[in-house]
Protein backbone atom coordinates (compact mmCIF):
# COMPACT_ATOMS: atom_id res chain seq x y z
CA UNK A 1 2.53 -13.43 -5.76
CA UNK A 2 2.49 -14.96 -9.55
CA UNK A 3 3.96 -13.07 -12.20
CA UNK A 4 0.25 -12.46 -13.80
CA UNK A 5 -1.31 -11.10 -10.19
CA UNK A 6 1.87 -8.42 -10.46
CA UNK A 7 1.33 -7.09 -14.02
CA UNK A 8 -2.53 -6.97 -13.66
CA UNK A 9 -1.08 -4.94 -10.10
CA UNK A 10 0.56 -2.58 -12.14
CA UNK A 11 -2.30 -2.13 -15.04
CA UNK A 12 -4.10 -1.09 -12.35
CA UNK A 13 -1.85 1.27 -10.57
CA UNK A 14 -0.92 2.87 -14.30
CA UNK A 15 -4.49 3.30 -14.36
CA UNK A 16 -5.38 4.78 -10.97
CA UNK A 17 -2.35 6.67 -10.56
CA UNK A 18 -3.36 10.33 -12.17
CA UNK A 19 -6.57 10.08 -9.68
CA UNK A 20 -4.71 9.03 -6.60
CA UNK A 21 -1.30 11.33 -7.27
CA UNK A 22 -2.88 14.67 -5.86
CA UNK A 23 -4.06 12.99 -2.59
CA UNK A 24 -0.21 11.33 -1.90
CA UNK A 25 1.67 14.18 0.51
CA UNK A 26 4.83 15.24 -0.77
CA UNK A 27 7.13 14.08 2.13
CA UNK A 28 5.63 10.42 1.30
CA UNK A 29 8.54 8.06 0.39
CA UNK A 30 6.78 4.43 0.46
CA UNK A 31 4.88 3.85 -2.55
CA UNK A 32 5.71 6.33 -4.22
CA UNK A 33 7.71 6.59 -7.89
CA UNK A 34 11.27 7.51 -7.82
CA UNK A 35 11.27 7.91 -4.18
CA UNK A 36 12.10 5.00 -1.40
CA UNK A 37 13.98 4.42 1.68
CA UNK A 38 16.85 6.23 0.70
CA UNK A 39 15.30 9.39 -0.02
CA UNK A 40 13.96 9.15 3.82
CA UNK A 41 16.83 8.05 5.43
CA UNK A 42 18.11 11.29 3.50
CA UNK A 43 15.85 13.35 5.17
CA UNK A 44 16.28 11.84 8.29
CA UNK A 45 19.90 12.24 8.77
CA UNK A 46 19.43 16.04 7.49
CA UNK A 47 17.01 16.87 9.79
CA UNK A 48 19.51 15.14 12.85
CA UNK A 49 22.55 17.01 11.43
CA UNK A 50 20.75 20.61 11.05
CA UNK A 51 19.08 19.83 14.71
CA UNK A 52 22.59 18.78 16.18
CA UNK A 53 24.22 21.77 14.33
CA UNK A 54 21.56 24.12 16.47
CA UNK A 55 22.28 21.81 20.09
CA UNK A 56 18.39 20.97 20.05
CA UNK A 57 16.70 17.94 20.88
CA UNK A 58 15.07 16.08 18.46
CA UNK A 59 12.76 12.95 18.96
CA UNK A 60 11.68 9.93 16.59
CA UNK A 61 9.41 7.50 16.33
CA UNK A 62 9.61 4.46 14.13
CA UNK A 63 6.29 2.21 13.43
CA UNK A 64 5.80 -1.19 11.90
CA UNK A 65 3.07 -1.02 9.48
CA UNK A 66 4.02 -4.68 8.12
CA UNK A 67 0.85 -6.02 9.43
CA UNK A 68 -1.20 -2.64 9.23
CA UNK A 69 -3.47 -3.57 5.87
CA UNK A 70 -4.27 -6.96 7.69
CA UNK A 71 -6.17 -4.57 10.58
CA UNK A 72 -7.67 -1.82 8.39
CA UNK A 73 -10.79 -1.55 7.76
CA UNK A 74 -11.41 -2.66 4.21
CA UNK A 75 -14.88 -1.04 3.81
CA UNK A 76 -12.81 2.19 4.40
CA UNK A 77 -10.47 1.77 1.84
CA UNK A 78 -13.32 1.03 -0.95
CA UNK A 79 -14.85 4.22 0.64
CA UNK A 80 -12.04 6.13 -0.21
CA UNK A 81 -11.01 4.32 -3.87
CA UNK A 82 -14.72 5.32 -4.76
CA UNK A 83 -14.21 9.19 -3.42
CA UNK A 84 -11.10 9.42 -5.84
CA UNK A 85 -14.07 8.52 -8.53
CA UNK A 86 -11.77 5.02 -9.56
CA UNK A 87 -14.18 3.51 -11.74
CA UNK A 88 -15.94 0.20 -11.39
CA UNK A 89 -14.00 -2.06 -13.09
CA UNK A 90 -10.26 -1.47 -11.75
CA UNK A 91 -12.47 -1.09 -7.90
CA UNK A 92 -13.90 -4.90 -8.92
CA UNK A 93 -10.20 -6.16 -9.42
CA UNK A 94 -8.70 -4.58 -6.45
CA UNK A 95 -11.67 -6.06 -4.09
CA UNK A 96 -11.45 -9.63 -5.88
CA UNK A 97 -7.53 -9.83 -5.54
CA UNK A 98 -7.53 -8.40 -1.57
CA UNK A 99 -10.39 -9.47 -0.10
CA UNK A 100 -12.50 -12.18 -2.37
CA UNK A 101 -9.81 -14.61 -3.00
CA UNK A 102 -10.05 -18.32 -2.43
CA UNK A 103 -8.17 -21.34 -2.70
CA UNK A 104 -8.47 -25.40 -2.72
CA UNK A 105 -7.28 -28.08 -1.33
CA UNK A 106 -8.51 -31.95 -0.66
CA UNK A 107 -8.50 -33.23 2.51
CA UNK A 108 -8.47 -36.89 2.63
CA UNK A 109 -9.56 -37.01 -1.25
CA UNK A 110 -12.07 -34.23 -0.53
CA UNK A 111 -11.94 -31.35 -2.35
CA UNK A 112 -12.37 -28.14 0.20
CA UNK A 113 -13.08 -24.73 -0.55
CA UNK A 114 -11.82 -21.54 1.91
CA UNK A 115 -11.66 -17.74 1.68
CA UNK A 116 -8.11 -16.69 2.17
């Protein structure tokens, strides 16, 4: 990702943020300012320790999502963007840099044209 696509990224998320904040659960860690992996690992080994501490069993499950926005319905996500009333330019950007992009290339001296 060039330098320009990642500030215009986080114009946009300064933007959106107050609209989107209230709909982000509070035990979220991904995504999410001044939290990360280490606040869930956190939570993670506290829950195992206080579950250990009372001899109970306790049962996780750990899922990919690396490939998850590559099999989400996009629509969906516009649906959603325009429920938490993000306005029509900054809804413009985000389709044009996730879902309208393009590149090109020549092929034997050829230019060619092709949605990425």
């Amino acid at each position: 990702m060039s330098h320009i696509t990642k500030i215009l990224l986080k114009i946009i998320m300064l933007r959106i943020r107050n609209k989107i904040k209230p709909e982000i659960a509070e035990e979220q860690c991904g995504f999410v300012e001044d939290k990360g992996t280490s606040n869930a690992i956190y939570i993670l080994r506290t829950l195992i320790e206080r579950t250990l501490e009372v001899q109970k069993d306790v049962y996780l499950c750990f899922i990919d999502y690396t490939t998850a926005f590559d099999r989400v319905r996009h629509d969906e996500i516009i649906t959603e963007l325009k429920q938490l009333n993000i306005d029509g330019k900054d809804l413009r950007i985000i389709k044009t840099m996730y879902w309208e992009q393009t590149a090109a290339m020549r092929i034997e001296n050829k230019p060619a044209h092709f949605r990425i």
